[in-house]
Protein backbone atom coordinates (compact mmCIF):
# COMPACT_ATOMS: atom_id res chain seq x y z
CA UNK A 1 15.09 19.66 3.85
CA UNK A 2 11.78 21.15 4.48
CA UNK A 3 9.06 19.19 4.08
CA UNK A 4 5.69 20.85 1.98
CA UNK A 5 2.06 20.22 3.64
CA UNK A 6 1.38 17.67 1.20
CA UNK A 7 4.33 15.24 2.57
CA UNK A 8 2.08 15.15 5.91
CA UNK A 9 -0.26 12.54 5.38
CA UNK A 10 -3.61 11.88 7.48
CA UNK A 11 -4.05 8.04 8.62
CA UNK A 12 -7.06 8.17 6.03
CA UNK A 13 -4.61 8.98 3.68
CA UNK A 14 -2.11 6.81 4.68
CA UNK A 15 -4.08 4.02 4.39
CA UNK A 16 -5.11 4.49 0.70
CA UNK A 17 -1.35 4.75 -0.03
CA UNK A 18 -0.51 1.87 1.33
CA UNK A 19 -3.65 0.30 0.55
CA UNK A 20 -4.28 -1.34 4.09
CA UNK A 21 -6.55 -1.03 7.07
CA UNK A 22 -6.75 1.53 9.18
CA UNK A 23 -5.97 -0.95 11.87
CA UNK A 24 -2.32 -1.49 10.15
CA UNK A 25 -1.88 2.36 9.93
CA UNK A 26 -2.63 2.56 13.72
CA UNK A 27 -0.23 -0.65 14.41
CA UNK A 28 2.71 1.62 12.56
CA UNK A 29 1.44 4.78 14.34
CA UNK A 30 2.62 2.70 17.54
CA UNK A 31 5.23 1.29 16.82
CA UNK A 32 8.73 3.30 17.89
CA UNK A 33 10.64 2.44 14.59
CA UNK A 34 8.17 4.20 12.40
CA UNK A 35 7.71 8.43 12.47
CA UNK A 36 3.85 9.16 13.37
CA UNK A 37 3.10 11.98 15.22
CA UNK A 38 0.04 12.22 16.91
CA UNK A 39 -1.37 15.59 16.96
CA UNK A 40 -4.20 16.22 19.58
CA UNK A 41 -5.90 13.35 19.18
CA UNK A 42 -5.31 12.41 15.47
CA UNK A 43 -2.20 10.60 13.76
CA UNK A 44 0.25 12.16 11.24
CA UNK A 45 2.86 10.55 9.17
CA UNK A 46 5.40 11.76 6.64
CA UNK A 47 4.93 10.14 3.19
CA UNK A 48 8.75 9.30 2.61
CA UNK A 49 8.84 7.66 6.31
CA UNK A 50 5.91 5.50 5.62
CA UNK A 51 7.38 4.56 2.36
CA UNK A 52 10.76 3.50 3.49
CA UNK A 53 9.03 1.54 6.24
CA UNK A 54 7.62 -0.77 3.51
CA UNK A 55 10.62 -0.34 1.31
CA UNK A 56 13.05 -1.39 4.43
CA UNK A 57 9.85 -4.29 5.66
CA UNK A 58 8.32 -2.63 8.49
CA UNK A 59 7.15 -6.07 10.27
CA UNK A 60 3.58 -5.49 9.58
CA UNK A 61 1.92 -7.41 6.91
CA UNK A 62 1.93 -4.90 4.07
CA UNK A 63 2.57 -5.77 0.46
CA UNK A 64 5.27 -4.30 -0.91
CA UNK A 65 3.62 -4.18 -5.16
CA UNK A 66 0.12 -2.79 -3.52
CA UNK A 67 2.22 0.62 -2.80
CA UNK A 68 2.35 3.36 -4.88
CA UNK A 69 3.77 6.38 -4.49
């Protein structure tokens, strides 16, 4: 499956998504389980990763009804 431009999200944009602070996007960034990419010197995640994350609990504190996708 290929994935389109728009399935690579920004950590801006991941946090409106998940509707968190940027300090919880940077805690999944790090964290092995989880599929962000750091390019250079920013972070990049795939919407359907970040998604499943919360979907699966990712053992951060994000709210699973604040998410949609």
């Amino acid at each position: 499956m290929m994935t389109q431009d728009s399935d690579i999200l920004t950590s801006e944009v991941a946090v409106g998504l998940l509707r968190v602070s940027s300090k919880t996007v940077l805690a999944l960034a790090r964290d092995v389980a989880h599929a962000g990419a750091k390019v250079d010197r920013a972070w990049r995640f795939l919407r359907a990763d970040l998604l499943d994350s919360v979907h699966r609990g990712s053992g951060h504190d994000i709210e699973r009804r604040d998410v949609v996708a």
